[in-house]
C-alpha atoms as a PDB file:
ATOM      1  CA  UNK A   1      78.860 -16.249  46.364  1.00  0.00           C
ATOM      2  CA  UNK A   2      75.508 -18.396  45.798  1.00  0.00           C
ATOM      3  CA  UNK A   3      74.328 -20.702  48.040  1.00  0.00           C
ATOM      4  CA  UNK A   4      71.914 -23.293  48.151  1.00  0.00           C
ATOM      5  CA  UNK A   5      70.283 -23.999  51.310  1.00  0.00           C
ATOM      6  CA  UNK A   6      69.204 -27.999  52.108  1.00  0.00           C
ATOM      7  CA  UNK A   7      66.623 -27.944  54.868  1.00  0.00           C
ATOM      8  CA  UNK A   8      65.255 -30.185  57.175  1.00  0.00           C
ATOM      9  CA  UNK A   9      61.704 -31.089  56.651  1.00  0.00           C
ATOM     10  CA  UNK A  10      59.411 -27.890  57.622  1.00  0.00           C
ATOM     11  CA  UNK A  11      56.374 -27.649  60.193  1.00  0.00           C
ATOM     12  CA  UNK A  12      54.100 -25.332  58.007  1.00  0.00           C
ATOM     13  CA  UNK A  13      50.890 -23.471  59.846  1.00  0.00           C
ATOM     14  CA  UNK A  14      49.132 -22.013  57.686  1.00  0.00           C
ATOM     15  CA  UNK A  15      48.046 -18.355  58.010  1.00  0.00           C
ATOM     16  CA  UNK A  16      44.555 -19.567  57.464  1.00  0.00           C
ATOM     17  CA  UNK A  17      44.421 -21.463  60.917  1.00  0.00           C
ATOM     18  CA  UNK A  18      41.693 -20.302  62.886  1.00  0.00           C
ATOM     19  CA  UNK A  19      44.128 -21.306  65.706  1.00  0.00           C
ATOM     20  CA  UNK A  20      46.400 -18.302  64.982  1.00  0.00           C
ATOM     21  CA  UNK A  21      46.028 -15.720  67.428  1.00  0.00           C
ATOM     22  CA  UNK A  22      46.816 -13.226  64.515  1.00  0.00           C
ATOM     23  CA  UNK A  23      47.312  -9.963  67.507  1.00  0.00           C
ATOM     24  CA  UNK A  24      49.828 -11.928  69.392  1.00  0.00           C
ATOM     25  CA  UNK A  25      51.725 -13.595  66.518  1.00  0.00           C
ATOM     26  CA  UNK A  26      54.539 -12.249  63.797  1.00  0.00           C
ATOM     27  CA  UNK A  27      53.421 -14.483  61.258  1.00  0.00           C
ATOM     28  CA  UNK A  28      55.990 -12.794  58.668  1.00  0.00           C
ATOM     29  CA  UNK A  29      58.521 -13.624  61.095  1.00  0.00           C
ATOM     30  CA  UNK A  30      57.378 -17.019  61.054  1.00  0.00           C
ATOM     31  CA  UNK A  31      57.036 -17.498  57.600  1.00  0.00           C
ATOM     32  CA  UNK A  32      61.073 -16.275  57.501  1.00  0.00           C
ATOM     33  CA  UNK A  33      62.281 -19.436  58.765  1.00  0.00           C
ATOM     34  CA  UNK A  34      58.912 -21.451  59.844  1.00  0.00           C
ATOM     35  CA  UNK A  35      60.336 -20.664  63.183  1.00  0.00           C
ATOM     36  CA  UNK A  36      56.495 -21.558  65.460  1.00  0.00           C
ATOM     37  CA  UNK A  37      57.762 -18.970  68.510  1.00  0.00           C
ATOM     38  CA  UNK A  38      56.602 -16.168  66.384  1.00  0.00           C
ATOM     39  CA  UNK A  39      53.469 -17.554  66.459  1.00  0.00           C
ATOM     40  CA  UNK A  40      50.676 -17.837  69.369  1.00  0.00           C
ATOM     41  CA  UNK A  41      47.853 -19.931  69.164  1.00  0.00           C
ATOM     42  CA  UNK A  42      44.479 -19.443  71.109  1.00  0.00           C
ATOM     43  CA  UNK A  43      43.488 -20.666  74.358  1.00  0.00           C
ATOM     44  CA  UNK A  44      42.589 -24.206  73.579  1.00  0.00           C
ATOM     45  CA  UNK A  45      43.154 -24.485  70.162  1.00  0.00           C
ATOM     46  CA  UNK A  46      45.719 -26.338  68.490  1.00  0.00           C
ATOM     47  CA  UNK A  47      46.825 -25.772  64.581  1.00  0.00           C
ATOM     48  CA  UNK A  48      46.614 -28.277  61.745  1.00  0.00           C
ATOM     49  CA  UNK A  49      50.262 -28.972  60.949  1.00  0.00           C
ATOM     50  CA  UNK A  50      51.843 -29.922  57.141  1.00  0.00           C
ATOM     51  CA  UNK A  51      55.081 -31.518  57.557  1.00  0.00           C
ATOM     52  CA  UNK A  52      56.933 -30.287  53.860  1.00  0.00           C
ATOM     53  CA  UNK A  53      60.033 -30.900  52.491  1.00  0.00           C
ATOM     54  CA  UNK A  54      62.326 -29.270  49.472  1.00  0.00           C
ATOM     55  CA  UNK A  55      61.519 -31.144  46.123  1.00  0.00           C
ATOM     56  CA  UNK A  56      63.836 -32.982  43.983  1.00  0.00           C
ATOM     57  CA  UNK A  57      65.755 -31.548  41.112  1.00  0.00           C
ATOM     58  CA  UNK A  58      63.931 -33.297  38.766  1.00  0.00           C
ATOM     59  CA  UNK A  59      60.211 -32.518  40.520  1.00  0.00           C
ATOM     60  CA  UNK A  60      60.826 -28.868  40.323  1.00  0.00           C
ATOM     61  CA  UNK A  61      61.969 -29.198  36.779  1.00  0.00           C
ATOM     62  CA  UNK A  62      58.347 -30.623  35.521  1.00  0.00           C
ATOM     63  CA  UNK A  63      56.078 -28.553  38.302  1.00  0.00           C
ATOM     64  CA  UNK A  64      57.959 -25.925  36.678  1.00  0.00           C
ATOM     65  CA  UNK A  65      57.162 -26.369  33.629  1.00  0.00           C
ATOM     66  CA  UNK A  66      53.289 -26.704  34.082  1.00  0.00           C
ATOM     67  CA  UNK A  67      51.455 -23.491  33.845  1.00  0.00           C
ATOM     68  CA  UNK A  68      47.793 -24.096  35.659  1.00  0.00           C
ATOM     69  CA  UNK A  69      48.289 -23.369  38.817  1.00  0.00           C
ATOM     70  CA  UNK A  70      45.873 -25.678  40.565  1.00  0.00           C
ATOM     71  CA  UNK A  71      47.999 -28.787  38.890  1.00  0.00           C
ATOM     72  CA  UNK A  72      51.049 -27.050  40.107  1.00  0.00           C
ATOM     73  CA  UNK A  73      50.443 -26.609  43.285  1.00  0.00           C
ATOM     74  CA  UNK A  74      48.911 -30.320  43.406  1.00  0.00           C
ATOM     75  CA  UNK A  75      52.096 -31.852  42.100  1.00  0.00           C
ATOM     76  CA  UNK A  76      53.988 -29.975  44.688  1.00  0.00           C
ATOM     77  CA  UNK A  77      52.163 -30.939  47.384  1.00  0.00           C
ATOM     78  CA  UNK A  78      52.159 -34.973  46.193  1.00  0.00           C
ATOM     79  CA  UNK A  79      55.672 -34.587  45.921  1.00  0.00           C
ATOM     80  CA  UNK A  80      56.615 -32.280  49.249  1.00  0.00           C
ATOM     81  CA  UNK A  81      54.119 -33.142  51.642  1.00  0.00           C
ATOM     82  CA  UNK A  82      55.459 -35.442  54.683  1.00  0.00           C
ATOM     83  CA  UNK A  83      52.864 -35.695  57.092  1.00  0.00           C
ATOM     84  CA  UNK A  84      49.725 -34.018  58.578  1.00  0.00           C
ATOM     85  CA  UNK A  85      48.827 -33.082  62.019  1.00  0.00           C
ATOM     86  CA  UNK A  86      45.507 -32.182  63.170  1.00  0.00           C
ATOM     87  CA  UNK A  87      43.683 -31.467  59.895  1.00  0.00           C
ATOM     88  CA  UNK A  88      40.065 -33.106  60.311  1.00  0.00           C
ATOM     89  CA  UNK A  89      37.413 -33.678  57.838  1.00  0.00           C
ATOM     90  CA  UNK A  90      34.064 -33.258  58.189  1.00  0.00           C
ATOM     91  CA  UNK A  91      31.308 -34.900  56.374  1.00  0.00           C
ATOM     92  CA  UNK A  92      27.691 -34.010  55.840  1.00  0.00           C
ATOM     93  CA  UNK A  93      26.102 -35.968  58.057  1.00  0.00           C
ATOM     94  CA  UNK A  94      28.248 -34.482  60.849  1.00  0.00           C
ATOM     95  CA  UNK A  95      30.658 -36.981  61.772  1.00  0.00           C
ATOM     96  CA  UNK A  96      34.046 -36.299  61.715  1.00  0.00           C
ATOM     97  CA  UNK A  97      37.696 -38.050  61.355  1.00  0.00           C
ATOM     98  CA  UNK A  98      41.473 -36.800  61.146  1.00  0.00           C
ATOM     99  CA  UNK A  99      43.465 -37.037  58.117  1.00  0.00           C
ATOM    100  CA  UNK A 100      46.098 -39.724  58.339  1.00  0.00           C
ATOM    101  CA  UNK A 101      49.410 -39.388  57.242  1.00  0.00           C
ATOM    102  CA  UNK A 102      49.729 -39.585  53.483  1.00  0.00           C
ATOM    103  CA  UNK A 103      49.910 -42.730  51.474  1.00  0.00           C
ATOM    104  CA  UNK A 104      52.786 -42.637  49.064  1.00  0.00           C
ATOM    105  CA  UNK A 105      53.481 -44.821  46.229  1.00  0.00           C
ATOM    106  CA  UNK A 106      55.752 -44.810  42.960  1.00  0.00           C
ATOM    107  CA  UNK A 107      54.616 -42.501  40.348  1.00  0.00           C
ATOM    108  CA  UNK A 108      56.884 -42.960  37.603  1.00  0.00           C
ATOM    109  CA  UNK A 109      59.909 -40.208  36.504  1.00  0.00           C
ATOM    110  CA  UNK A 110      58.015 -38.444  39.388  1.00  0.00           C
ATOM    111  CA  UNK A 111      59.392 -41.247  41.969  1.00  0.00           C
ATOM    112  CA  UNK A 112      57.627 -42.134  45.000  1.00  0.00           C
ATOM    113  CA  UNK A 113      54.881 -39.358  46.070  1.00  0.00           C
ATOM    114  CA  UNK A 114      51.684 -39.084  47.098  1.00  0.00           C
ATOM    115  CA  UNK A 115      48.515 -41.063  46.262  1.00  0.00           C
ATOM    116  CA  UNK A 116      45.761 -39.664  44.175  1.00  0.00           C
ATOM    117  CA  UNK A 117      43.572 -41.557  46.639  1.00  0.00           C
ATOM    118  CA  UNK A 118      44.776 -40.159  49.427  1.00  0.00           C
ATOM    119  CA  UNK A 119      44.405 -36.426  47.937  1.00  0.00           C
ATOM    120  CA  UNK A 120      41.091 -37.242  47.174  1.00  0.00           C
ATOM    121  CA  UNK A 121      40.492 -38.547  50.851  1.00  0.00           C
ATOM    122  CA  UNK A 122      42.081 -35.387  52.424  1.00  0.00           C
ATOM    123  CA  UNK A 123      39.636 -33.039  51.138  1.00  0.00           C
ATOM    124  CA  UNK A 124      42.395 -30.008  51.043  1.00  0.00           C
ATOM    125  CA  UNK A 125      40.787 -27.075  50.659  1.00  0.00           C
ATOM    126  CA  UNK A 126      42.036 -24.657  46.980  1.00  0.00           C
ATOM    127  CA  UNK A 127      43.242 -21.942  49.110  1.00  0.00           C
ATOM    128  CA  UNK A 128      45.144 -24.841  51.317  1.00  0.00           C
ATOM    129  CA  UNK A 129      46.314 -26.786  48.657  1.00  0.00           C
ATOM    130  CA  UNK A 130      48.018 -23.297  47.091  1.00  0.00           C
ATOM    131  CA  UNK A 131      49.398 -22.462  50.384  1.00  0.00           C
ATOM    132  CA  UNK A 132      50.692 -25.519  50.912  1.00  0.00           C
ATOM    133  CA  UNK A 133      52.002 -26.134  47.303  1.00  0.00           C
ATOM    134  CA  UNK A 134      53.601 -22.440  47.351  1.00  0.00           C
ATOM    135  CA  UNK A 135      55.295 -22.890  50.496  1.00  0.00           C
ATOM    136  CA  UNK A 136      56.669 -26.457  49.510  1.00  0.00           C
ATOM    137  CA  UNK A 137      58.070 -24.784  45.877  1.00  0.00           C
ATOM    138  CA  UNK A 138      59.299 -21.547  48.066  1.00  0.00           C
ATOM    139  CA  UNK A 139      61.590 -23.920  50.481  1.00  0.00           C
ATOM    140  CA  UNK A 140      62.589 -25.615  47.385  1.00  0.00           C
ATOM    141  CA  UNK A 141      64.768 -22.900  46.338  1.00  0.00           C
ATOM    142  CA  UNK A 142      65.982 -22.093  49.559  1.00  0.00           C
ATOM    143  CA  UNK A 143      69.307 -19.557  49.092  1.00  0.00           C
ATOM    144  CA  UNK A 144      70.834 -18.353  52.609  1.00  0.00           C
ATOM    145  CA  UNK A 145      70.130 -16.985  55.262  1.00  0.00           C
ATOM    146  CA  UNK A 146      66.383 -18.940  55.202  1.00  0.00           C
ATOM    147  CA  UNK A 147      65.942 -21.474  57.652  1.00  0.00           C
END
């Protein structure tokens, strides 16, 4: 028998975090069933944290159906992404601030996701953005035992 799997939202480190202590941690493990005590973080540091969540029927259906993968993982992140924790930008001139939560608003058949503004504002990396996108698309069709 099939069966689909409705999660609570996910706390998502990425494997990219410098504040991975990659020798101590299972990140496999982790990545399993985002489960953080497989992971150990260094002596001081403390991870950037995406809060995802599984899209809706009709999100997946047109992320689906896009084939660049830059404007898929995009879409997936505008609609999946719940909140960020510690991710900081940093501008030229040194100074510094943290990423606030993101700014949603109502985007047509998409419903109500995420702000171009504040996508432009967060300054997500490519490889971040694809991590995050891919993660938020894998929970998304979410068949047991994950989670």
């Amino acid at each position: 028998m099939l069966k689909a799997r409705v999660l609570d939202p996910v706390k998502l480190v990425l494997r990219i975090d410098p504040a991975i202590d990659h020798e101590k941690s299972n990140y496999e493990k982790y990545a399993e069933h985002y489960d953080m005590q497989h992971l150990v973080f260094k002596t001081g540091e403390t991870p950037s944290i995406f809060t995802i969540n599984q899209l809706k029927h009709g999100q997946r259906n047109k992320i689906y159906s896009v084939d660049d993968m830059m404007t898929k993982a995009s879409m997936a992140v505008r609609c999946g992404l719940v909140d960020v924790e510690n991710y900081w930008v940093i501008r030229s001139d040194g100074s510094q601030h943290q990423v606030e939560s993101p700014k949603r608003a109502q985007y047509g058949e998409w419903g109500n996701i995420i702000t171009e503004e504040w996508m432009e504002s967060s300054h997500l990396l490519t490889d971040e953005l694809i991590a995050i996108g891919g993660s938020i698309i894998q929970i998304s069709e979410a068949r047991a035992p994950l989670s």
